[in-house]
Protein backbone atom coordinates (compact mmCIF):
# COMPACT_ATOMS: atom_id res chain seq x y z
CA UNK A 1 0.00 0.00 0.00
CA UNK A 2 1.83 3.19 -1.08
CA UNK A 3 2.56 6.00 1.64
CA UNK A 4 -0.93 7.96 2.36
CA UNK A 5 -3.67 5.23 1.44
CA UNK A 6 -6.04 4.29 4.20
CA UNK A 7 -7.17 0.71 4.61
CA UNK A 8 -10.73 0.78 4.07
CA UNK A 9 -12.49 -2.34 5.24
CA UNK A 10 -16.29 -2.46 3.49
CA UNK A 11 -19.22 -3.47 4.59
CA UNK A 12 -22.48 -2.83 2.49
CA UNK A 13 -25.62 -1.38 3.08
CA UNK A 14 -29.09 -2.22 1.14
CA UNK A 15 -31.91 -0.02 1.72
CA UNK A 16 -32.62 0.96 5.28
CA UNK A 17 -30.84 -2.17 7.09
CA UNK A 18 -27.08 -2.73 7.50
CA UNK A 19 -26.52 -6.40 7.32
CA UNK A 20 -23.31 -7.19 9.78
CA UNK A 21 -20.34 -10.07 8.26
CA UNK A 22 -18.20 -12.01 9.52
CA UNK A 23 -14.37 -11.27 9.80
CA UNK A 24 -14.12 -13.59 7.06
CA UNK A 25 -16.95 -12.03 4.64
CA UNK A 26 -15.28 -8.79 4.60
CA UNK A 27 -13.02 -7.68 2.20
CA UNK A 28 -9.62 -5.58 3.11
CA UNK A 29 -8.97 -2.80 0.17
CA UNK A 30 -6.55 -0.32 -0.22
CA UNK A 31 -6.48 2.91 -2.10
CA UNK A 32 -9.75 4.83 -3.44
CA UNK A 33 -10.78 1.78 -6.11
CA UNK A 34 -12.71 -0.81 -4.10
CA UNK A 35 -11.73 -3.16 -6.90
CA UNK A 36 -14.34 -6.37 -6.83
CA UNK A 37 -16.10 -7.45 -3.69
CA UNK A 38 -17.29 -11.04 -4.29
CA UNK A 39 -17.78 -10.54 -7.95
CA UNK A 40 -19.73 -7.62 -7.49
CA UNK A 41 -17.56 -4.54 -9.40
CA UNK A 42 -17.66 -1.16 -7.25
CA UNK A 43 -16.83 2.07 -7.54
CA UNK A 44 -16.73 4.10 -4.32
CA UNK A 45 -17.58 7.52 -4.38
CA UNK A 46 -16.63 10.88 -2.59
CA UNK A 47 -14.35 11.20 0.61
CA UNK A 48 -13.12 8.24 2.63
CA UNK A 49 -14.69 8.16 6.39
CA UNK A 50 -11.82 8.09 8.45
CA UNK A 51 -7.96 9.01 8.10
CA UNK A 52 -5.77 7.67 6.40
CA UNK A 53 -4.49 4.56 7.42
CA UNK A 54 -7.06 3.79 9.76
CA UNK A 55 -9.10 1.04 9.71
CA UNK A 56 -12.79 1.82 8.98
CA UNK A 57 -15.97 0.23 8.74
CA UNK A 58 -17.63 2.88 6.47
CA UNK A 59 -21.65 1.95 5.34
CA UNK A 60 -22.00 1.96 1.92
CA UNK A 61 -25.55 3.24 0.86
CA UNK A 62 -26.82 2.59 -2.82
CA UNK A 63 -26.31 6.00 -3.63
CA UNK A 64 -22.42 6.15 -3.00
CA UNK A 65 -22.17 2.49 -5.08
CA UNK A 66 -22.43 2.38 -8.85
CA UNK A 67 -21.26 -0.13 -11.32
CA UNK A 68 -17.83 0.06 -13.27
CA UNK A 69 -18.51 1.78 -16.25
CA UNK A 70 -21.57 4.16 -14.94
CA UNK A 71 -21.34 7.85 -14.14
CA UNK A 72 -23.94 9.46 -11.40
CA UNK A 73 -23.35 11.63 -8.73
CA UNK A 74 -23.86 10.62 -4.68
CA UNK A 75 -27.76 11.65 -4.98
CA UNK A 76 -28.48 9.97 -7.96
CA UNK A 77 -31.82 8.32 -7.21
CA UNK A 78 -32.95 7.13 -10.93
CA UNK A 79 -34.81 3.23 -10.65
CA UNK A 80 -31.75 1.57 -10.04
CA UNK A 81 -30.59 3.44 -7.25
CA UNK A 82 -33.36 5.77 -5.37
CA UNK A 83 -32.87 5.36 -1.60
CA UNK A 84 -36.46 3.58 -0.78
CA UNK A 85 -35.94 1.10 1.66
CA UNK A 86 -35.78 -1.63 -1.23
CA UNK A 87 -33.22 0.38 -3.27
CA UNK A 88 -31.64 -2.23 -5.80
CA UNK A 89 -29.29 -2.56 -8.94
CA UNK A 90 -30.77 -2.65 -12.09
CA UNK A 91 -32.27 -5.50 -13.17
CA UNK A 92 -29.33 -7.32 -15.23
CA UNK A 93 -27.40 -6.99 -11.85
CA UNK A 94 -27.74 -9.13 -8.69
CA UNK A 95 -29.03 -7.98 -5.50
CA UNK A 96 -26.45 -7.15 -2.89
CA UNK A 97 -27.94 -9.56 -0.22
CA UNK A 98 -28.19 -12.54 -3.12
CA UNK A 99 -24.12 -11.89 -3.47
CA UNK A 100 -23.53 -10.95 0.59
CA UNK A 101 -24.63 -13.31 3.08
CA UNK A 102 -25.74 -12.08 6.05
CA UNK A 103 -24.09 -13.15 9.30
CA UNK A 104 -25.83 -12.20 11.94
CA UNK A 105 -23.27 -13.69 15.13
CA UNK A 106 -20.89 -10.65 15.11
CA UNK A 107 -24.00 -8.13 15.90
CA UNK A 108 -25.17 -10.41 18.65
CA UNK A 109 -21.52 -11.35 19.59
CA UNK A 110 -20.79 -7.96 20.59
CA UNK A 111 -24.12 -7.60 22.41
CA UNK A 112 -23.53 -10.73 24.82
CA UNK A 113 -20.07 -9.45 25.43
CA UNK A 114 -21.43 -5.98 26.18
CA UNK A 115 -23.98 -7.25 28.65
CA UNK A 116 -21.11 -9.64 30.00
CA UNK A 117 -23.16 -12.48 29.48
CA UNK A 118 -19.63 -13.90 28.20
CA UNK A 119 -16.38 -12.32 28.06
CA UNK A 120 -12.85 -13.30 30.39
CA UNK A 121 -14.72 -12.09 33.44
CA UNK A 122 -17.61 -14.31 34.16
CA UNK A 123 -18.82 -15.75 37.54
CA UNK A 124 -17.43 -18.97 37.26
CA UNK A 125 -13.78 -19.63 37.53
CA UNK A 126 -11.41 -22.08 36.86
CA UNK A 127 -11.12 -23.91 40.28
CA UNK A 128 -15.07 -23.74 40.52
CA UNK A 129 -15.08 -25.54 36.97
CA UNK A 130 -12.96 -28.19 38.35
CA UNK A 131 -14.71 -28.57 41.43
CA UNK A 132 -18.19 -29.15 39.59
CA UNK A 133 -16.55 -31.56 37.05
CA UNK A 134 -15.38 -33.95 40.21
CA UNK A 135 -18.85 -33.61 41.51
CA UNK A 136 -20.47 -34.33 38.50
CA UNK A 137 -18.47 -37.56 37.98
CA UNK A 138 -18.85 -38.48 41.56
CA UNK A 139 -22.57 -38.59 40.77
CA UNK A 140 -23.74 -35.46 43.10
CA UNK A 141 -27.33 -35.30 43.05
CA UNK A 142 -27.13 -31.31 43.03
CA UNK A 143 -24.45 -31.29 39.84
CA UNK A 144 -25.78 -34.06 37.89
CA UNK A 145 -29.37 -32.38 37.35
CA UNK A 146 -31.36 -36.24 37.59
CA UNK A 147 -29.06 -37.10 34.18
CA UNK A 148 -26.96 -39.64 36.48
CA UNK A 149 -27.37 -42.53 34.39
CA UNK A 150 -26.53 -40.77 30.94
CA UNK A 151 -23.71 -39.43 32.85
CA UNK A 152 -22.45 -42.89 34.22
CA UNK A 153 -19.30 -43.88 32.29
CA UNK A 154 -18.54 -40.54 31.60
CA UNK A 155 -14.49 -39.57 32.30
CA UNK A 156 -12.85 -36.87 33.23
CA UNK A 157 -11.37 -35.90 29.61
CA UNK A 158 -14.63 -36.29 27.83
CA UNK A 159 -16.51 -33.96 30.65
CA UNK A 160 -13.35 -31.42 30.70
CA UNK A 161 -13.93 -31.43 26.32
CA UNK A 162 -17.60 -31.15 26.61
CA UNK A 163 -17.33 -28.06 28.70
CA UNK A 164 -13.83 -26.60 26.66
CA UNK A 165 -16.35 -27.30 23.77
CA UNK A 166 -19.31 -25.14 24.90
CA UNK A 167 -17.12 -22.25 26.39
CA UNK A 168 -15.09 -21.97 23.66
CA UNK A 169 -12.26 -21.95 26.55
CA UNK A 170 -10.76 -25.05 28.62
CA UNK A 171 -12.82 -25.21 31.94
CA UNK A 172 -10.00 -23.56 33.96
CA UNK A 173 -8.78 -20.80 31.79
CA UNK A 174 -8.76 -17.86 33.47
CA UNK A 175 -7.64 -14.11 32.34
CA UNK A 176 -8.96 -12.52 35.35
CA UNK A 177 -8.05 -14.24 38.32
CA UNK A 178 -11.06 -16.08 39.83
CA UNK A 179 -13.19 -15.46 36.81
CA UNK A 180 -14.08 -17.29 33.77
CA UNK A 181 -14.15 -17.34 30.14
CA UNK A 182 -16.92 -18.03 27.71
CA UNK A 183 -16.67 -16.90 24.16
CA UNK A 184 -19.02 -14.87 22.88
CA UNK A 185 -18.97 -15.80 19.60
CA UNK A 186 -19.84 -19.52 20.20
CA UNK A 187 -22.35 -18.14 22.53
CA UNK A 188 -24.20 -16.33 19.93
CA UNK A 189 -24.19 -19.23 17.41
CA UNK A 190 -25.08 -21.13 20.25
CA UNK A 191 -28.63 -19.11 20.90
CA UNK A 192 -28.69 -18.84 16.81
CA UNK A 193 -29.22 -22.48 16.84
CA UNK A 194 -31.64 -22.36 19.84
CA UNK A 195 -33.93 -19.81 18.62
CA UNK A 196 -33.95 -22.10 15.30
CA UNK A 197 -35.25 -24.67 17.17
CA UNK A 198 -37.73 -23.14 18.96
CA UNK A 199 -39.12 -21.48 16.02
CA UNK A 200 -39.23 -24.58 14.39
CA UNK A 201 -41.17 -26.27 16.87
CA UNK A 202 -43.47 -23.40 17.30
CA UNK A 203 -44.72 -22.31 13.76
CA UNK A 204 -44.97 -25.88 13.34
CA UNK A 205 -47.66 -25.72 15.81
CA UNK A 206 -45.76 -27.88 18.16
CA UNK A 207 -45.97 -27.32 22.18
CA UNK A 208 -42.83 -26.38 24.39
CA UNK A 209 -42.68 -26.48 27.79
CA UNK A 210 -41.02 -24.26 29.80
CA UNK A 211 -39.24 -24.30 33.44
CA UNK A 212 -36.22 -22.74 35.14
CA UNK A 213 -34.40 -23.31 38.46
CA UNK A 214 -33.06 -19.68 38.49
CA UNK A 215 -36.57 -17.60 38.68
CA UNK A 216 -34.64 -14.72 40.01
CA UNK A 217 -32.03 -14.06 37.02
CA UNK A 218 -33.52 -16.05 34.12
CA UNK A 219 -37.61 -15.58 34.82
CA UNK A 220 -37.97 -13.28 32.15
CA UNK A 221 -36.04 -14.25 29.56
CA UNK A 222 -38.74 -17.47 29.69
CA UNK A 223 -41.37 -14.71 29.59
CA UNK A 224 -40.15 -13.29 26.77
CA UNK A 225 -39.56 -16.72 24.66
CA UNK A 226 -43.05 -17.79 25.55
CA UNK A 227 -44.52 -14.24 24.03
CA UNK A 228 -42.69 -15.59 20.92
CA UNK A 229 -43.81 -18.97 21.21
CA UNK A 230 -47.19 -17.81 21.24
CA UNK A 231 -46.69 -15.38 18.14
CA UNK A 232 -44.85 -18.18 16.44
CA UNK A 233 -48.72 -20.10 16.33
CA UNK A 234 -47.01 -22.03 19.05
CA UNK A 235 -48.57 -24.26 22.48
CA UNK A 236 -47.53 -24.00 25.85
CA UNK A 237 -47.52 -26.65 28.32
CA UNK A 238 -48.39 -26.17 31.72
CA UNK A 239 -49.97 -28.12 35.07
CA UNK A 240 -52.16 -26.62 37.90
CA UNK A 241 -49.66 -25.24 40.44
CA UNK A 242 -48.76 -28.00 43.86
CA UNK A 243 -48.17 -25.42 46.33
CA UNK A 244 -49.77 -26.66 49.89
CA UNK A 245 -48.69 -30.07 50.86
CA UNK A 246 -47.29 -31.27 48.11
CA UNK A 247 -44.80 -33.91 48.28
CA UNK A 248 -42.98 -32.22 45.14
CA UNK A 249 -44.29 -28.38 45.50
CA UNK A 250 -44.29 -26.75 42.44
CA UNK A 251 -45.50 -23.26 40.59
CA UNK A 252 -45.64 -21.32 37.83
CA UNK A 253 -44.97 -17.85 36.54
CA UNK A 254 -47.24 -17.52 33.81
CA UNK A 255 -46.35 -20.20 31.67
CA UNK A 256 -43.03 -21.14 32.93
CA UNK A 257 -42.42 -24.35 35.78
CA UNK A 258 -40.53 -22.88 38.92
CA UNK A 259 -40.14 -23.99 42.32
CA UNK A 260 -42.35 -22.15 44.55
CA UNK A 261 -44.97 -21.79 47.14
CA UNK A 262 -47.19 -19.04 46.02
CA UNK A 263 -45.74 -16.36 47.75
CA UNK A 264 -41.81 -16.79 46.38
CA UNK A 265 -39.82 -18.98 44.08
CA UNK A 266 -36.45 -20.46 45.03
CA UNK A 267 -33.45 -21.60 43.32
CA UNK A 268 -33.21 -25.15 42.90
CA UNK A 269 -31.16 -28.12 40.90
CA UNK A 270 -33.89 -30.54 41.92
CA UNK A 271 -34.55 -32.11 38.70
CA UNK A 272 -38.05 -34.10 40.81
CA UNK A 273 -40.32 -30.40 39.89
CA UNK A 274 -39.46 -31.38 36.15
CA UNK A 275 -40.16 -35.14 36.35
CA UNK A 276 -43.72 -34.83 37.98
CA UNK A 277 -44.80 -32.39 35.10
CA UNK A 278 -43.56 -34.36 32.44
CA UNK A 279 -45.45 -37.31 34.25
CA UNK A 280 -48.72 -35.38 34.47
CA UNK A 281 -48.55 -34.31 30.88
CA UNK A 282 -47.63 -37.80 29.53
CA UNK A 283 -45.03 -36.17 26.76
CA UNK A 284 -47.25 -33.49 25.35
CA UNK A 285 -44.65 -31.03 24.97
CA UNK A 286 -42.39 -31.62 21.77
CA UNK A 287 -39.83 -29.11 23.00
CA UNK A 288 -38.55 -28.41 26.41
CA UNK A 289 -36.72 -24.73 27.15
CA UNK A 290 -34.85 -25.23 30.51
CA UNK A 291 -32.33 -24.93 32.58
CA UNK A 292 -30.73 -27.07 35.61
CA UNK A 293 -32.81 -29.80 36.79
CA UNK A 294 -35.79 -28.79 34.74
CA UNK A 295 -33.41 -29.08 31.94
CA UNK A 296 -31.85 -32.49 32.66
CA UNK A 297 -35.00 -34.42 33.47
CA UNK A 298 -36.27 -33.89 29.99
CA UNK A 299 -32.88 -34.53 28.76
CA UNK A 300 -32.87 -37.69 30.79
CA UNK A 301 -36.51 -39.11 29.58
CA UNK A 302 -34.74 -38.20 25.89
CA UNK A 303 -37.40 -34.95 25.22
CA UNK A 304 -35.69 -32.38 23.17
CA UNK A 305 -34.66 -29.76 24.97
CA UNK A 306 -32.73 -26.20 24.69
CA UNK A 307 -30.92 -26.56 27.97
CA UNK A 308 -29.82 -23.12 29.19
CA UNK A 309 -26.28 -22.94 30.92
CA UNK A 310 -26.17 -20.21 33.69
């Protein structure tokens, strides 16, 4: 790159939306010609929108693209480039987001990272990683989340790999001491492929049942993924609450299984709340959204479930 050329990195803009890419979607260019961007000739227009020789992400709005070869100034807005929220090439070219794909985990990468939902500072550190690993494999009925036969012949190297393969980290990484690591890349794909599945089972017209042992941090995310269900053409399952005598109390808030006695809900692993619903309902709900013992009695009874790690 000669002496007084910024690197411009490019990302493109269609209409009204700005579709996010990966690191490996977007193109590095230097100098004012932006060359070819996945077989897509451009000519950029006007002033760069940083200094030279700083990286950029500049948003590239039909009217500052035109094809090689075509002359119109930045406020052009003839059919093939007027800035309606549609705005297109002209009909012997392809659309932008036929050429572009549109990855959507950066956007909600940075988000979860942001909200420190992951990051190299999260609750659990590497020694308290370990410690639940041991108890897991030494069958602890609070660890194991009523999955202790699945989890049987499981060894030490395959439970360290299964959490290293979810974190995106090894279990006892640590960058800040006492803290944790969780990538928030993997964690974004990982509620990509979630919210596939739920929406899946739900516009299919399929019933998910929902239940969570953490009613004080996770009760309204729930709420919020039942609304969905529900606009999705989706069913909820749900029991009449056991709150007065009951040998295995439970409750519910709204439409979401908690452990509870009318008044409050508590934080439990007890995976028995989960098993006496799924008993009453005989397997009506095709999809379980969970997390701790709620989680791993469905998982254990082999329902299909989006288990939530907290």
């Amino acid at each position: 790159m000669c002496p007084g050329q910024g690197l411009v990195r490019v990302r493109l803009v269609v209409g009204a939306r700005a579709p996010s890419f990966s690191h490996s979607e977007e193109e590095v260019i230097e100098g004012e010609n932006l060359g070819t961007i996945r077989g897509l000739p451009l000519q950029r227009l006007g002033q760069a929108h940083g200094q030279p020789g700083r990286e950029i992400h500049p948003a590239l709005v039909p009217d500052q693209v035109l094809p090689e070869g075509r002359q119109g100034g930045a406020g052009e807005t003839d059919g093939s480039f007027g800035k309606g929220a549609s705005a297109a090439f002209s009909s012997n070219k392809a659309s932008l987001l036929d050429l572009l794909p549109v990855d959507p985990v950066p956007k909600h990468a940075d988000l979860i990272l942001r909200a420190g939902l992951a990051g190299t500072s999260t609750s659990h550190g590497g020694d308290n990683n370990l410690r639940k690993i041991k108890l897991l494999l030494e069958g602890d009925d609070g660890t194991t989340f009523g999955m202790e036969e699945l989890l049987r012949n499981v060894g030490f190297d395959e439970a360290y790999g299964a959490v290293e393969r979810m974190l995106g980290y090894p279990p006892d990484h640590e960058e800040t001491p006492g803290r944790g690591c969780i990538d928030p890349t993997r964690t974004a794909a990982g509620l990509l492929e979630a919210g596939g599945r739920i929406r899946e089972v739900a516009s299919g017209g399929g019933r998910i049942l929902l239940g969570t042992g953490h009613p004080g941090a996770l009760l309204f995310y729930y709420l919020g993924v039942a609304r969905w269900v529900e606009e999705l053409g989706g069913g909820l399952v749900q029991t009449e609450p056991r709150i007065r005598g009951a040998e295995v109390p439970l409750d519910w808030a709204g439409p979401v299984a908690v452990l509870g006695n009318g008044a409050s809900m508590k934080h439990t692993h007890d995976p028995a709340h989960m098993r006496s619903v799924l008993e009453e309902t005989g397997g009506a709900a095709d999809l379980v959204v969970a997390d701790h013992g709620f989680a791993g009695a469905a998982v254990a009874e082999g329902i299909p479930a989006v288990a939530i790690m907290d």
